[in-house]
N, C-alpha and C. Protein backbone atom coordinates (compact mmCIF):
# COMPACT_ATOMS: atom_id res chain seq x y z
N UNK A 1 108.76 125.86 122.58
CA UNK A 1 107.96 124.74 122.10
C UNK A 1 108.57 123.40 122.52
N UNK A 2 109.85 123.32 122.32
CA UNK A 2 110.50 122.22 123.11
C UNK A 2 110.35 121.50 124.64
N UNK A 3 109.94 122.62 125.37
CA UNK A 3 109.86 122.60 126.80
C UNK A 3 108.14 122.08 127.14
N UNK A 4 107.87 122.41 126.04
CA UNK A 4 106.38 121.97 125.93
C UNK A 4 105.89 120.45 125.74
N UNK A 5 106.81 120.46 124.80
CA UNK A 5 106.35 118.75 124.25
C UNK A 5 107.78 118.55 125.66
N UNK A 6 108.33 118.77 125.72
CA UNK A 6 109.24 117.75 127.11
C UNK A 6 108.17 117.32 128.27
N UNK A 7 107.26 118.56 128.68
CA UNK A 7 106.31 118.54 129.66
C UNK A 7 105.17 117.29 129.51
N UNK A 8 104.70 117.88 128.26
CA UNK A 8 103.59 116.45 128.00
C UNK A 8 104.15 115.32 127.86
N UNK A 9 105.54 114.67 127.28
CA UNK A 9 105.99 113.22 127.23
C UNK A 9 106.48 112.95 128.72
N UNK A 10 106.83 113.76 129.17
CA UNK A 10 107.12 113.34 130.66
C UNK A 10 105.78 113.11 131.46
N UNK A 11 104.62 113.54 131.26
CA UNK A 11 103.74 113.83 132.14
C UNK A 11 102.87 112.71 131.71
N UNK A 12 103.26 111.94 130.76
CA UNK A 12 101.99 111.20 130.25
C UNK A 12 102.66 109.89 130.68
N UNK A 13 104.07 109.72 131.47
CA UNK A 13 104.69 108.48 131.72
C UNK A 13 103.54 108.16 132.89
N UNK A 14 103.59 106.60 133.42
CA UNK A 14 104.32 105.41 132.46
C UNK A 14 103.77 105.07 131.48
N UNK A 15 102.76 105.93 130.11
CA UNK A 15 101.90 105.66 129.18
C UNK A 15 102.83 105.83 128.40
N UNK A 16 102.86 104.99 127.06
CA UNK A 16 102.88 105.73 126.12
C UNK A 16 101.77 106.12 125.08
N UNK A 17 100.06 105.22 125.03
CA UNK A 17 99.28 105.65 124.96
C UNK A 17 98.30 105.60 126.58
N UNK A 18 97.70 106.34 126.52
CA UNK A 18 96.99 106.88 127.92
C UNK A 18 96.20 105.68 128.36
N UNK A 19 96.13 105.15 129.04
CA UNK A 19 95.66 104.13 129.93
C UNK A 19 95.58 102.37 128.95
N UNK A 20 95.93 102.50 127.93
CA UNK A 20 96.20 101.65 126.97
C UNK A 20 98.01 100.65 126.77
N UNK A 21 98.58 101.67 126.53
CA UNK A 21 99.56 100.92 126.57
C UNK A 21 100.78 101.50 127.48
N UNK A 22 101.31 100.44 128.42
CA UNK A 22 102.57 101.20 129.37
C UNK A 22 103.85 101.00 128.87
N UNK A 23 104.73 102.02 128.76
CA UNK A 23 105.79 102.14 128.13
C UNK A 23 106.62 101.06 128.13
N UNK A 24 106.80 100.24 129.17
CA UNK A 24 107.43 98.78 129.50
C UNK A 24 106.68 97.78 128.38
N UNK A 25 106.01 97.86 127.93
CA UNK A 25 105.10 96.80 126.72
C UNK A 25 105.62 97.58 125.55
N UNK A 26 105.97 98.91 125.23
CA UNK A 26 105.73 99.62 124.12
C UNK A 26 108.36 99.33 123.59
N UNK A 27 108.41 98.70 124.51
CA UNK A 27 109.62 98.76 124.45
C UNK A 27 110.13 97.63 123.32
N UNK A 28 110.78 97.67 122.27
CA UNK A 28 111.48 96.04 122.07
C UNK A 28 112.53 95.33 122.27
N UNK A 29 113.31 94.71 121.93
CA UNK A 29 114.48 94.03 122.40
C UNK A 29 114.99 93.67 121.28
N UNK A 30 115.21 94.17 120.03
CA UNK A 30 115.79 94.04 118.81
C UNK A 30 117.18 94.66 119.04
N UNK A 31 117.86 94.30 118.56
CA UNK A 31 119.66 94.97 119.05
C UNK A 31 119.73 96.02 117.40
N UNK A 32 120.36 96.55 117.81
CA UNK A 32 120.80 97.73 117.01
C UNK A 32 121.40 97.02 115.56
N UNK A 33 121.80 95.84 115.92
CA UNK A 33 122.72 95.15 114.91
C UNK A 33 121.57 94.59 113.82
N UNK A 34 120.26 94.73 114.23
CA UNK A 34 119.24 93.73 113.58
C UNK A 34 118.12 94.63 113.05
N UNK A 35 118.60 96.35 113.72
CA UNK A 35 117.67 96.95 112.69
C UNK A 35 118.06 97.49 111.51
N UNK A 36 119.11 97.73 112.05
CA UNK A 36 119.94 98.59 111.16
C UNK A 36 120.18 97.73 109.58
N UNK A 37 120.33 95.70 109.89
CA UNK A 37 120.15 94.82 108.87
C UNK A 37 119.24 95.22 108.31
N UNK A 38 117.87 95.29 108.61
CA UNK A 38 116.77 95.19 108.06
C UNK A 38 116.10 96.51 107.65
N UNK A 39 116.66 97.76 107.80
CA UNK A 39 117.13 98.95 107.24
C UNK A 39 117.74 98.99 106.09
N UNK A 40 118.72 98.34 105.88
CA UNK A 40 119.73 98.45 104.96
C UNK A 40 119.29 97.60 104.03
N UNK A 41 118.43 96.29 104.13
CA UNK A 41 117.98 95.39 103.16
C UNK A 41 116.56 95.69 102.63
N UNK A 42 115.51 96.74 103.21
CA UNK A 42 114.46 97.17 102.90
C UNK A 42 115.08 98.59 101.75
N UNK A 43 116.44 98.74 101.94
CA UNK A 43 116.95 100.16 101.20
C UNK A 43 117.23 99.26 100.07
N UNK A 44 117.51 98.23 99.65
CA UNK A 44 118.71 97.75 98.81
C UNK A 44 117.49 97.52 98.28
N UNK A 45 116.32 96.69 98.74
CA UNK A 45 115.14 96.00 97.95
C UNK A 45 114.13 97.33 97.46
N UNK A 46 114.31 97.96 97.77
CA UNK A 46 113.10 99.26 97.71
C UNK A 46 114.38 100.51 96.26
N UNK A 47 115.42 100.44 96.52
CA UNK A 47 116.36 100.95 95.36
C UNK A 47 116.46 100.02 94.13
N UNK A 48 116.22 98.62 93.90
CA UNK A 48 116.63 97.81 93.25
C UNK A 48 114.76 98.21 92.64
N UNK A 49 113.68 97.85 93.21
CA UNK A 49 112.53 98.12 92.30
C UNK A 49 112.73 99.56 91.66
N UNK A 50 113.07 100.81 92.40
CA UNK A 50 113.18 101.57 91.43
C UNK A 50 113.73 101.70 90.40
N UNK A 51 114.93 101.04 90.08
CA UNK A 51 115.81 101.10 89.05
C UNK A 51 115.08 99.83 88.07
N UNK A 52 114.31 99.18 88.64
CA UNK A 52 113.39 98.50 87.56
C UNK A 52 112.29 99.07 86.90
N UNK A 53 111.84 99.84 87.75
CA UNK A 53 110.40 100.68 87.34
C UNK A 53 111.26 101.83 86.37
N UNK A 54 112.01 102.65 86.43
CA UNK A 54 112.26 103.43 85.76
C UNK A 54 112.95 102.94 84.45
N UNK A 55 113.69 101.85 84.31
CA UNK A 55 114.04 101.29 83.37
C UNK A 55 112.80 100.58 81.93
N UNK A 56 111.82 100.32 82.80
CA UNK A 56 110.86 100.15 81.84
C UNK A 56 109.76 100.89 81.55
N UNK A 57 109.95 102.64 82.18
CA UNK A 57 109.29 103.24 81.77
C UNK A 57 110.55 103.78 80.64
N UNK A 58 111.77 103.66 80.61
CA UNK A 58 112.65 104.37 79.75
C UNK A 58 112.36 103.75 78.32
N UNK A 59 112.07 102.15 79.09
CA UNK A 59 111.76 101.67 77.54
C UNK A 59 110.68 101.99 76.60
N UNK A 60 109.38 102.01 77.70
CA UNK A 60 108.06 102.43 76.94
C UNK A 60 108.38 103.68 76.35
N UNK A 61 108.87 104.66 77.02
CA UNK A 61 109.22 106.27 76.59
C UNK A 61 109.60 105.53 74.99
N UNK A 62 111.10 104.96 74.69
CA UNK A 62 111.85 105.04 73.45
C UNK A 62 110.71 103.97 72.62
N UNK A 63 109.87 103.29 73.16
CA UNK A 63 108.99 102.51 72.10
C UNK A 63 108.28 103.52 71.10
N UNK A 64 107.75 104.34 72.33
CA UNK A 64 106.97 105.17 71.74
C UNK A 64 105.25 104.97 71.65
N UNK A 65 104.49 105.85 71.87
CA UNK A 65 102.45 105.59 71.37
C UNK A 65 102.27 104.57 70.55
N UNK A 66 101.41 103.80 70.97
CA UNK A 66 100.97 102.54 69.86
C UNK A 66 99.69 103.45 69.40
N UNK A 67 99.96 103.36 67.82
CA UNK A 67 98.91 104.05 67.40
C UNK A 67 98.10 103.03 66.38
């Protein structure tokens, strides 16, 4: 199966979609140093809401049913 998909990504160069976009356009120029930032700060911001969301469902839990 490997040898398969090797065949079709090779065979579909210089596309990376078929007559739409050529792999030279599909490329970026972001350095490794600037994704990996913005990796690590989408982790910190995306961990920090969870620990908010679960904190105020801990609270509703101990409030308890408004009856």
């Amino acid at each position: 199966s490997e040898c398969g998909w090797l065949v079709a990504e090779f065979g579909r160069q210089p596309w990376t979609i078929q007559d739409m976009l050529p792999t030279w356009a599909a490329v970026s120029d972001l350095s490794s140093g600037s994704v990996a930032l913005t990796f690590f700060l989408f982790l910190f911001l995306f961990t920090a809401m969870l620990v908010v969301e679960i904190s105020i469902m801990c609270k509703q839990i101990k409030k308890g049913p408004q009856l």
